[in-house]
C-alpha atoms as a PDB file:
ATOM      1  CA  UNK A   1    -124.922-166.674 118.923  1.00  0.00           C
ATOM      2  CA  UNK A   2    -126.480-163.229 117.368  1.00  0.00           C
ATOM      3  CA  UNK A   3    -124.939-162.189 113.992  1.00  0.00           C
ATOM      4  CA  UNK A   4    -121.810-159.458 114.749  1.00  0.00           C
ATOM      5  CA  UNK A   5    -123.461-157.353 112.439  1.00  0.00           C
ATOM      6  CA  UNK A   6    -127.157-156.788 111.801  1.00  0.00           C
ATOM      7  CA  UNK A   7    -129.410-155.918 109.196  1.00  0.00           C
ATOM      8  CA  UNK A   8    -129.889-152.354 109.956  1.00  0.00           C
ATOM      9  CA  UNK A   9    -126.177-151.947 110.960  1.00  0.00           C
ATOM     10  CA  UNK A  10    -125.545-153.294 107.112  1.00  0.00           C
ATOM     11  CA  UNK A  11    -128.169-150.798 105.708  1.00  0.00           C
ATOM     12  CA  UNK A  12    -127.264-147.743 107.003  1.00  0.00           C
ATOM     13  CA  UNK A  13    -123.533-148.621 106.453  1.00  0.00           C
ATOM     14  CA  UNK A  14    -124.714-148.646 102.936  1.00  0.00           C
ATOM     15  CA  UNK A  15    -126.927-145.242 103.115  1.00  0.00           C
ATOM     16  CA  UNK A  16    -123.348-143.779 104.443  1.00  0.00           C
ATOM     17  CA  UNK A  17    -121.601-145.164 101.185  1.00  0.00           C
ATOM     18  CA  UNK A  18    -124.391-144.058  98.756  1.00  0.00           C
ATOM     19  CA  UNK A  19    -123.962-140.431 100.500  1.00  0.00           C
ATOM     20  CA  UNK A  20    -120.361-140.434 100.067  1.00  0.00           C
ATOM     21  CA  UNK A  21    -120.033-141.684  96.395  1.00  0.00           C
ATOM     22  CA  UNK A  22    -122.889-138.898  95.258  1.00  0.00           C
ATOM     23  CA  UNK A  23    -121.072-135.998  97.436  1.00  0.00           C
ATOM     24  CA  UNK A  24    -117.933-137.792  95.151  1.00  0.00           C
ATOM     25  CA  UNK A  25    -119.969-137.107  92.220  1.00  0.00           C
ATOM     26  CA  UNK A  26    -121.294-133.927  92.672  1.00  0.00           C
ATOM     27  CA  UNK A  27    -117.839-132.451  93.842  1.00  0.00           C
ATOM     28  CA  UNK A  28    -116.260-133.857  90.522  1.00  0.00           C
ATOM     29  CA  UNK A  29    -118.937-132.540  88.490  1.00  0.00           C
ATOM     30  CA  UNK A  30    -118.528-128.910  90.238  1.00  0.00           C
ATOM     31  CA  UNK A  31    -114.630-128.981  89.462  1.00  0.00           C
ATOM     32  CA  UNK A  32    -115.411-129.764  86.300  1.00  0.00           C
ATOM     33  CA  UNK A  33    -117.610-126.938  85.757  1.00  0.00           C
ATOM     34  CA  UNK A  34    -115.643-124.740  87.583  1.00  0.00           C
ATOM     35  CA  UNK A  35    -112.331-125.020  86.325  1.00  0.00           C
ATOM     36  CA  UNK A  36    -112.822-123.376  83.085  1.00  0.00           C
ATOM     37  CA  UNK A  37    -114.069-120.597  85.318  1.00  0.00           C
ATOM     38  CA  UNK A  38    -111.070-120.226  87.533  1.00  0.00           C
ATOM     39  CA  UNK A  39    -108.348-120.559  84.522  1.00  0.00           C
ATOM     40  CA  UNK A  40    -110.060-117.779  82.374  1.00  0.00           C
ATOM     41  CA  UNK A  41    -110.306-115.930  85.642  1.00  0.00           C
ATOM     42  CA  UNK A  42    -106.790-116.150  85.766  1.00  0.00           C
ATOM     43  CA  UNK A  43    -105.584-115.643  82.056  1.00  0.00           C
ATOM     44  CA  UNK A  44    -107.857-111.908  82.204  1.00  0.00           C
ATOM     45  CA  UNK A  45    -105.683-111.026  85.953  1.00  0.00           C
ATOM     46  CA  UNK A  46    -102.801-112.074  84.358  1.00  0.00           C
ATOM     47  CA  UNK A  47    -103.159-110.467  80.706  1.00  0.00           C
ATOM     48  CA  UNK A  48    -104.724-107.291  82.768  1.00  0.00           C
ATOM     49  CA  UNK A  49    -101.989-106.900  85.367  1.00  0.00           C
ATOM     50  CA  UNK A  50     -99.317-107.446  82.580  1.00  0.00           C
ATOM     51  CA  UNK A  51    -100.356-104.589  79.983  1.00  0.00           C
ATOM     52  CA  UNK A  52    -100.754-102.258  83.434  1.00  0.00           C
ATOM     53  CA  UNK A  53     -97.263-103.201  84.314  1.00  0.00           C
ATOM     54  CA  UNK A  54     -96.164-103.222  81.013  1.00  0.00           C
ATOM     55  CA  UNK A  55     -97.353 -99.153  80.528  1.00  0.00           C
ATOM     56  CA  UNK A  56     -95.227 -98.423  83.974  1.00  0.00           C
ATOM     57  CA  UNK A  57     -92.264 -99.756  82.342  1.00  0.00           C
ATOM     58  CA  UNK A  58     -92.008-103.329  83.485  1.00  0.00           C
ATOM     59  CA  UNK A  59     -91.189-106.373  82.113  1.00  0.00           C
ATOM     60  CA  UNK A  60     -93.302-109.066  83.538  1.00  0.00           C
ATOM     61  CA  UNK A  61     -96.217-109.709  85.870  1.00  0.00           C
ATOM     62  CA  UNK A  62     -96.876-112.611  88.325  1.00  0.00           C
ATOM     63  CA  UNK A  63     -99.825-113.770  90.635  1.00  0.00           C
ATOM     64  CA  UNK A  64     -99.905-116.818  93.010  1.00  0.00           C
ATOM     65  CA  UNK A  65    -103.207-118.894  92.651  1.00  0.00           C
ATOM     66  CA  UNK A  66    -103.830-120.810  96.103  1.00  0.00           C
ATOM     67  CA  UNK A  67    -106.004-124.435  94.684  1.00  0.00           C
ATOM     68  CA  UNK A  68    -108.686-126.172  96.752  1.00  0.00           C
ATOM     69  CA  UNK A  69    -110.958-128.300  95.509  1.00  0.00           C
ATOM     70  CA  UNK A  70    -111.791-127.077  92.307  1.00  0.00           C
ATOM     71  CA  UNK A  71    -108.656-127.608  90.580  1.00  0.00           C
ATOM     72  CA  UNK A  72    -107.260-130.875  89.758  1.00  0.00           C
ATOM     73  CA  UNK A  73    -104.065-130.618  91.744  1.00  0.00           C
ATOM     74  CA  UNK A  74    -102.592-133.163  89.161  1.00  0.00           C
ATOM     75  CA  UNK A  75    -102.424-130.823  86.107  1.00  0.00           C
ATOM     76  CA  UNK A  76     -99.268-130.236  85.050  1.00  0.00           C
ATOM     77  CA  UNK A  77     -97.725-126.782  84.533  1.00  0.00           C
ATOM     78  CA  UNK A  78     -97.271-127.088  80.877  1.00  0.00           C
ATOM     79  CA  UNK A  79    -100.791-127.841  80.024  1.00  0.00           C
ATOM     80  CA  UNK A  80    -101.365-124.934  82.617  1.00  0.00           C
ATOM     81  CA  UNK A  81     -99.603-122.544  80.574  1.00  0.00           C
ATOM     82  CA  UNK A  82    -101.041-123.948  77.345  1.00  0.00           C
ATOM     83  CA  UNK A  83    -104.531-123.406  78.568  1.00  0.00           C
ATOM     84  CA  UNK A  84    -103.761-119.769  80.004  1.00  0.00           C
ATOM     85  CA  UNK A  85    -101.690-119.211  76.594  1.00  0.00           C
ATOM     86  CA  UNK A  86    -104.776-120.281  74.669  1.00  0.00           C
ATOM     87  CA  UNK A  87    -107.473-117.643  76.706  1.00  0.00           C
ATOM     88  CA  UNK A  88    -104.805-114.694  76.608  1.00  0.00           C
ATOM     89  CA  UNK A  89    -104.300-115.446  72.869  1.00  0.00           C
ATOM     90  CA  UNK A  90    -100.458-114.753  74.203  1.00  0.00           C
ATOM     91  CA  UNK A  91     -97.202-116.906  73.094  1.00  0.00           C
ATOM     92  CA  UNK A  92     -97.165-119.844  75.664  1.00  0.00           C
ATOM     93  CA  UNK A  93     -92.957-118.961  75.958  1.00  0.00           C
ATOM     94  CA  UNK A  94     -94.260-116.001  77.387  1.00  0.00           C
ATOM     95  CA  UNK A  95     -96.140-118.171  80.428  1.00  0.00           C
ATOM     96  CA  UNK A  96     -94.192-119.553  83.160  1.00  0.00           C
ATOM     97  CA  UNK A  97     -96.181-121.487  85.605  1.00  0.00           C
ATOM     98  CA  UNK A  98     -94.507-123.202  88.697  1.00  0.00           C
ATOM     99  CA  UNK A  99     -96.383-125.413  91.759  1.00  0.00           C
ATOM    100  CA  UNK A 100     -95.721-126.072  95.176  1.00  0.00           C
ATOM    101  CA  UNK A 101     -97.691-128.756  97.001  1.00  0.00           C
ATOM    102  CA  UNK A 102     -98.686-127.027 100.881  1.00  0.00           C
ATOM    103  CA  UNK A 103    -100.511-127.631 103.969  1.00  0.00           C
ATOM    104  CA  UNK A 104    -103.501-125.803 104.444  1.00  0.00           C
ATOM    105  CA  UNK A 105    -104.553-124.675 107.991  1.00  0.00           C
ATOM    106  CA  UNK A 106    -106.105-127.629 109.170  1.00  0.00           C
ATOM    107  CA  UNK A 107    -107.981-127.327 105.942  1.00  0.00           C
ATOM    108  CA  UNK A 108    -106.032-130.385 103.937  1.00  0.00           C
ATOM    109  CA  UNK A 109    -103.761-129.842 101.378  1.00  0.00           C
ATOM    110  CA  UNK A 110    -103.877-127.818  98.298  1.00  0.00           C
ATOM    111  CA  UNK A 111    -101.661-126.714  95.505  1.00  0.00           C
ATOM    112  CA  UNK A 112     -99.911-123.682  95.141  1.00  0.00           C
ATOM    113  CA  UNK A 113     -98.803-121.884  91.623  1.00  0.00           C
ATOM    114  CA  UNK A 114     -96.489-119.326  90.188  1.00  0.00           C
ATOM    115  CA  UNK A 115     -97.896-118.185  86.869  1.00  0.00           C
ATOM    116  CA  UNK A 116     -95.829-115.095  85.608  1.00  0.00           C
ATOM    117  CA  UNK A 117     -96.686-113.772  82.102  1.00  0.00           C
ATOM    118  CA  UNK A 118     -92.959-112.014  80.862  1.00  0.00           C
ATOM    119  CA  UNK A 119     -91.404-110.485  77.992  1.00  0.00           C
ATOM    120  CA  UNK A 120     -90.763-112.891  74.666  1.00  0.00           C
ATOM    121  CA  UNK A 121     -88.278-115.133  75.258  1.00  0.00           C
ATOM    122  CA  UNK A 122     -85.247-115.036  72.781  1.00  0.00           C
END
């Protein structure tokens, strides 16, 4: 009785694995490089779009960040706000960040947050 599974069948099985695991690697490299990127990104929109507010008379600003991929969907919103807190050189009282875990269409899942830079806290 032949062997169920052959040589070849065994080799390329491992080519597929080898693939995966460096597409694993490089991904988690990129996010790592990246994510610097996107939170300063954010902290100079949200600094930016608060001092414009602020001029016009109001008291906070907000923005929604969408996350795929490059953001580790397990950070949690205080070390969020830290970070931010730490590039905008602001108070991190001032820094409300909130997540929502959605569905993207047909694209997987991603994160969703809140991050509103407001008025000192009392």
């Amino acid at each position: 009785m032949p062997p169920l599974i052959r040589p070849e069948d065994s080799a390329a099985r491992q080519n597929v694995q080898s693939e995966t695991e460096q597409r694993r690697i490089s991904f988690e490299r990129q996010k790592r490089e990246n994510q610097p990127i996107l939170l300063a990104n954010i902290a100079n929109q949200l600094i930016e779009g608060y001092r414009s507010s602020y001029a016009q008379g109001g008291g906070s600003y907000a923005i929604t960040v969408d996350v795929f991929d490059y953001w580790d969907a397990k950070a949690d919103e205080a070390s969020i706000a830290k970070k931010i807190a730490e590039l905008t050189g602001e108070d991190v009282s001032r820094i409300e960040v909130h997540s929502r875990y959605i569905e993207a269409d047909g694209e997987g899942a991603q994160s969703r947050y809140y991050i509103t830079l407001g008025p000192t806290k009392s």
